[in-house]
C-alpha atoms as a PDB file:
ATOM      1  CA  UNK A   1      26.388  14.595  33.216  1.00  0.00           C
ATOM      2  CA  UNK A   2      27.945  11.345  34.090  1.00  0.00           C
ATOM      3  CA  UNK A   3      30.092   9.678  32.123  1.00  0.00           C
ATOM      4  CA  UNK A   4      28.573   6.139  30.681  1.00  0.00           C
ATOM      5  CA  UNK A   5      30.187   2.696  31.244  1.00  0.00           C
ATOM      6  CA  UNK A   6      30.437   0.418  28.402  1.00  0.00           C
ATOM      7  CA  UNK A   7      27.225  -1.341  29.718  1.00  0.00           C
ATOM      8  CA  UNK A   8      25.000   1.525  29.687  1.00  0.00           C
ATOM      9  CA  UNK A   9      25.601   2.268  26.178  1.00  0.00           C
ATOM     10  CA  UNK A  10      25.297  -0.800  25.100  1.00  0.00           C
ATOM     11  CA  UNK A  11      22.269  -0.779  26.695  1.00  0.00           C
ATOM     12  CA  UNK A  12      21.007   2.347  25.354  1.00  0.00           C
ATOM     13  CA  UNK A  13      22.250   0.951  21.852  1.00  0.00           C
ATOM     14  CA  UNK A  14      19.616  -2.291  22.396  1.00  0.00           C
ATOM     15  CA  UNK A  15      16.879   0.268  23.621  1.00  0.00           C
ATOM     16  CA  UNK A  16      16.674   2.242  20.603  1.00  0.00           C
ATOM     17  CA  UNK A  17      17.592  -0.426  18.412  1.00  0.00           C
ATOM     18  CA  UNK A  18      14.073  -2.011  19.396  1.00  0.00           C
ATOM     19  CA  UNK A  19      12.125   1.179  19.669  1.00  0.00           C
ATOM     20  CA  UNK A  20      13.351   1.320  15.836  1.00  0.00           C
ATOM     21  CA  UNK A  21      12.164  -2.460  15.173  1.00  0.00           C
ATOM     22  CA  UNK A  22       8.568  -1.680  16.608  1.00  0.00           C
ATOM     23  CA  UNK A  23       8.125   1.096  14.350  1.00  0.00           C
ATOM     24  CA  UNK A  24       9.596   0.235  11.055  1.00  0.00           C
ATOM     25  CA  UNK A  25      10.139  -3.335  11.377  1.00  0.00           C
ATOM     26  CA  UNK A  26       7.037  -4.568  10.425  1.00  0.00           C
ATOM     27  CA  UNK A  27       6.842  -2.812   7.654  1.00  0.00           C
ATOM     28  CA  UNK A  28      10.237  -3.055   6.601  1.00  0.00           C
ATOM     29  CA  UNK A  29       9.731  -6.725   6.528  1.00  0.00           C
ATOM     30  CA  UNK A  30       6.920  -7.037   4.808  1.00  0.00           C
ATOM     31  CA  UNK A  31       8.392  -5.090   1.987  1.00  0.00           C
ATOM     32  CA  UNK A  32      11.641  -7.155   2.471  1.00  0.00           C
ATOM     33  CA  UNK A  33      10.039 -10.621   2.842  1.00  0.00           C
ATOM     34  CA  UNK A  34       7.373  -9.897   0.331  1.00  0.00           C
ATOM     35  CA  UNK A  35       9.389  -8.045  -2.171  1.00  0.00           C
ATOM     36  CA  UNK A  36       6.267  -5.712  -2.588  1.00  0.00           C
ATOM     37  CA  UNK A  37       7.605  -2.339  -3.739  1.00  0.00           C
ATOM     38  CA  UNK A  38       6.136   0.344  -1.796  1.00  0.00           C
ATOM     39  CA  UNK A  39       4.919   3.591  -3.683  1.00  0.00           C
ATOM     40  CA  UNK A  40       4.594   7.099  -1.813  1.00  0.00           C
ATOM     41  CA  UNK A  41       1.109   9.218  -2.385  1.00  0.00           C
ATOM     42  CA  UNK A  42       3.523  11.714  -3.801  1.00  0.00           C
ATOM     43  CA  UNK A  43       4.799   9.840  -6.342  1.00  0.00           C
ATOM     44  CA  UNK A  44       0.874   8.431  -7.435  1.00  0.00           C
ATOM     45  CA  UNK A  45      -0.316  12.003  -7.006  1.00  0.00           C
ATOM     46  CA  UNK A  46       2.365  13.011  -9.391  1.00  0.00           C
ATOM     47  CA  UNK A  47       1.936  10.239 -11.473  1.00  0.00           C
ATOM     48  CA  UNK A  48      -2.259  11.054 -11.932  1.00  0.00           C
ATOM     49  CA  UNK A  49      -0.950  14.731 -12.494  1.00  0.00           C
ATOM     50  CA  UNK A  50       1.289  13.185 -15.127  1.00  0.00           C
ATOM     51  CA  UNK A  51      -1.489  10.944 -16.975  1.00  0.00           C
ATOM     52  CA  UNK A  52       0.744   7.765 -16.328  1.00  0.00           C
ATOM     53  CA  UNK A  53      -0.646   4.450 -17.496  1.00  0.00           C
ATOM     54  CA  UNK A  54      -1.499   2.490 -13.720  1.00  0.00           C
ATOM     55  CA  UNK A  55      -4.595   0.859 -12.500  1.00  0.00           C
ATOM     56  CA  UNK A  56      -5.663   1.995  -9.041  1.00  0.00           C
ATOM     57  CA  UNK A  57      -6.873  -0.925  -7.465  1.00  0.00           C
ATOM     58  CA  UNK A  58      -8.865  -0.337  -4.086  1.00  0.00           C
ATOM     59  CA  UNK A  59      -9.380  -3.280  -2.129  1.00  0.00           C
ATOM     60  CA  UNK A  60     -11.597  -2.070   0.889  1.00  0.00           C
ATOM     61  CA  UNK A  61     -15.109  -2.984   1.062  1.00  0.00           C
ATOM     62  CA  UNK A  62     -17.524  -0.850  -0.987  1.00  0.00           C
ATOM     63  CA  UNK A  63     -18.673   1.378   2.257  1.00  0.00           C
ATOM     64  CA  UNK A  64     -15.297   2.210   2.818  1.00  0.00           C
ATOM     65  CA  UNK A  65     -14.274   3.090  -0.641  1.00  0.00           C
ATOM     66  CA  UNK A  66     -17.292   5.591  -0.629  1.00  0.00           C
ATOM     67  CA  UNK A  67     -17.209   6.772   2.913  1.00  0.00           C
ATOM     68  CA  UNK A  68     -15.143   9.097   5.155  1.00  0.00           C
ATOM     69  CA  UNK A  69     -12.016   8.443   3.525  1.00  0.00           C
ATOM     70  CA  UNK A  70     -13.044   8.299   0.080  1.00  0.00           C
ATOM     71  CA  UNK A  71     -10.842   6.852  -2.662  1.00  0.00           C
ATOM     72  CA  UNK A  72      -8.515   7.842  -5.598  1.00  0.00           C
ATOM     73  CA  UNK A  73     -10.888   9.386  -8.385  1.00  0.00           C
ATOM     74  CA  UNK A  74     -10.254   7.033 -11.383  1.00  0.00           C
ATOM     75  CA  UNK A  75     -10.001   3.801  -8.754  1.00  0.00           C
ATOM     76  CA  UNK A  76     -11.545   0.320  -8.916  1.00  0.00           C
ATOM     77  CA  UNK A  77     -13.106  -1.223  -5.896  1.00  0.00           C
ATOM     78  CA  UNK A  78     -12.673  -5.068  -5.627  1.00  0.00           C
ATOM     79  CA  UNK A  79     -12.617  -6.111  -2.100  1.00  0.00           C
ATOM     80  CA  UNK A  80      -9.344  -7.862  -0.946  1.00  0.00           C
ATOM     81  CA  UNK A  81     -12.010 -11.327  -0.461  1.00  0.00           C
ATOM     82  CA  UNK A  82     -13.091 -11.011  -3.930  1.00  0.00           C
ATOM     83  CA  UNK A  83     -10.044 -10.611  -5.590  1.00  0.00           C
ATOM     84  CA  UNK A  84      -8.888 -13.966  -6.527  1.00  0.00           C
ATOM     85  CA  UNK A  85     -12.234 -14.478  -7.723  1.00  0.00           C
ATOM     86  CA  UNK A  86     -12.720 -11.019  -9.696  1.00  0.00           C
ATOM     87  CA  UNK A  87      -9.189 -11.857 -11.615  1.00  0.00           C
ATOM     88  CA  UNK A  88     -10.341 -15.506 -12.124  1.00  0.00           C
ATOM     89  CA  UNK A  89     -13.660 -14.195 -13.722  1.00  0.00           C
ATOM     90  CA  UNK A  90     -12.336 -11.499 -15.506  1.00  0.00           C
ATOM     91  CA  UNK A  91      -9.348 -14.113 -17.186  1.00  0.00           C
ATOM     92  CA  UNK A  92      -8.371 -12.723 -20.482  1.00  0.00           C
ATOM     93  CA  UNK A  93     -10.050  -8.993 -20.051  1.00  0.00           C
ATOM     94  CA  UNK A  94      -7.145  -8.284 -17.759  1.00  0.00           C
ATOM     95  CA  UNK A  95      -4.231  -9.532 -19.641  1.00  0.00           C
ATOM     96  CA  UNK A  96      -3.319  -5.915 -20.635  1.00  0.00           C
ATOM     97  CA  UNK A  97      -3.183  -5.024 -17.394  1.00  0.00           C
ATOM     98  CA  UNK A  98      -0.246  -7.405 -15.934  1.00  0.00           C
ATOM     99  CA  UNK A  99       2.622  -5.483 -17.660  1.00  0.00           C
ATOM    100  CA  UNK A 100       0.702  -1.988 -16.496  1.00  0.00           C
ATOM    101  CA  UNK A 101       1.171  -0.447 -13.357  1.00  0.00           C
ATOM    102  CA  UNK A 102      -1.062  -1.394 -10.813  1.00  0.00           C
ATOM    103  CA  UNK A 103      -1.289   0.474  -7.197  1.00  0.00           C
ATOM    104  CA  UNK A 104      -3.376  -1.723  -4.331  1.00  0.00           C
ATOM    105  CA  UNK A 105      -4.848   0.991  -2.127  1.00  0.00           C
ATOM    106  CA  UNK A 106      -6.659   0.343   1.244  1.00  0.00           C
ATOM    107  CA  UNK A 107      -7.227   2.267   4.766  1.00  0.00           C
ATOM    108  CA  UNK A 108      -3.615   1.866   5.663  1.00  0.00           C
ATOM    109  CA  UNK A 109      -1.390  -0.231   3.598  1.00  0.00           C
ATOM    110  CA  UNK A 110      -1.914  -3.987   5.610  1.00  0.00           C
ATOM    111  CA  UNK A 111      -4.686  -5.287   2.973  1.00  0.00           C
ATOM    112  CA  UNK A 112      -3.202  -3.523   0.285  1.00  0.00           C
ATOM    113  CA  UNK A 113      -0.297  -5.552   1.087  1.00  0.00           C
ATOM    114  CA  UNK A 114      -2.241  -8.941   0.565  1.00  0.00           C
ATOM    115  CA  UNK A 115      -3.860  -7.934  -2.597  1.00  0.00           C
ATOM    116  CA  UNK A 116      -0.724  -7.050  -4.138  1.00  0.00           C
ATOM    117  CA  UNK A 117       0.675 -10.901  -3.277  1.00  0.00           C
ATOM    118  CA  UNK A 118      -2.434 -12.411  -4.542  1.00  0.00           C
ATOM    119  CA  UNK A 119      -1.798 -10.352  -8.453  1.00  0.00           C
ATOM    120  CA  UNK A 120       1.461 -11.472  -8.346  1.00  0.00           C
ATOM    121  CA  UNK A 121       0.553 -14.859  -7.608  1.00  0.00           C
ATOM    122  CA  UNK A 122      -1.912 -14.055 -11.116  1.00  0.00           C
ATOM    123  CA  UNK A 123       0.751 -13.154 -13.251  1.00  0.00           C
ATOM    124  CA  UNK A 124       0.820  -9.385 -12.463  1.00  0.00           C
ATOM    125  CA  UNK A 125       4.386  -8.231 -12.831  1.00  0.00           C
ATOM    126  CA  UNK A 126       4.165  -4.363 -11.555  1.00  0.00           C
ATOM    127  CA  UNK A 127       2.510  -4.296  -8.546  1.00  0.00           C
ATOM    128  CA  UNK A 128       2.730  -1.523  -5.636  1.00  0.00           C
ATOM    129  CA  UNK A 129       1.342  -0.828  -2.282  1.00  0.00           C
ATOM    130  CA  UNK A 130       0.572   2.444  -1.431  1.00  0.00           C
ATOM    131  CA  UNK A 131       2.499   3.644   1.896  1.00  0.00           C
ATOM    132  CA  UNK A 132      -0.091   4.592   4.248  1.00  0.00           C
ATOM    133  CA  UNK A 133      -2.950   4.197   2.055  1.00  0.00           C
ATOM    134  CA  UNK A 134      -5.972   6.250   2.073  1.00  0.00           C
ATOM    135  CA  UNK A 135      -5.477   7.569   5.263  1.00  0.00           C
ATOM    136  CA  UNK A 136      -1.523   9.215   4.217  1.00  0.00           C
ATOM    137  CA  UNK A 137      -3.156  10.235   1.444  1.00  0.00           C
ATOM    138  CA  UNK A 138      -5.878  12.650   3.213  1.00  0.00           C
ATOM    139  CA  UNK A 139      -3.360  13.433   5.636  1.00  0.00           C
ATOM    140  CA  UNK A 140      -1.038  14.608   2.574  1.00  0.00           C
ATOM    141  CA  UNK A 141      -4.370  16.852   1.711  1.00  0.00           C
ATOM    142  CA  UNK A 142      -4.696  14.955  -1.422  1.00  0.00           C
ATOM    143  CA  UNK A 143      -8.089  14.822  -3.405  1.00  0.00           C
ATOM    144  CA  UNK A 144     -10.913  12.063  -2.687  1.00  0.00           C
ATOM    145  CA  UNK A 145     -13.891  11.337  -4.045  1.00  0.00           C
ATOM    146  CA  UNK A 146     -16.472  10.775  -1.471  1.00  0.00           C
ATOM    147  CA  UNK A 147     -20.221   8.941  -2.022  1.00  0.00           C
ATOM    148  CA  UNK A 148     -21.358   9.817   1.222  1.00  0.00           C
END
């Protein structure tokens, strides 16, 4: 093997420093830039197991929450485009809920993400995004509850 000049490495350096950006960047900044804390399926797996206080809110449309990849048994389905509507609604039935716990859940985490500004933006002072959403969490073998 050759010996590499200062150029090549720092060439090499740049190439994996983007390779890194492309796969963790975006996600890395939307937990940076959105100070949305990020919760793993393990932890809300062990948390159900646990009987922790949280509110699993689902925020795909109703076919999805039923279908292939199911949903968290014990979750509530408000799509993310009826959210600020559902909260406004709801007003004073979910004041208990804005010091609790609450997990947005969708196929992947980028909807999730959106719901969990929009509580905040309510008054909801614990919110979380699951990493990966449902689809991590029947990788990860967890349970689902499926409609379909």
């Amino acid at each position: 093997m050759e010996n590499l000049d200062f150029q090549q490495i720092l060439k090499l350096v740049a190439v994996a420093a983007l390779a890194a950006a492309a796969v963790w960047g975006p996600k890395f900044a939307r937990n940076r830039l959105g100070r949305v804390p990020i919760v793993t399926p393990e932890s809300i797996r062990d948390a159900l197991d646990r009987g922790d206080d949280m509110l699993l809110l689902d925020v795909r449309q109703p076919k999805e929450f039923t279908g292939g990849l199911g949903h968290i048994a014990g979750a509530m389905n408000v799509p993310l485009n009826e959210i600020g509507r559902y909260v406004e609604e709801a007003g004073d039935a979910l004041e208990g809920y804005k010091d609790v716990p609450v997990v947005t859940v969708c196929r992947t985490d980028n909807r999730a993400y959106t719901a969990a500004k929009i509580l905040r933006q309510y008054g909801f002072r614990d919110v979380n995004v699951l990493d990966g959403g449902m689809a991590k969490w029947n990788r990860k073998g967890y349970p689902a509850t499926r409609s379909d």
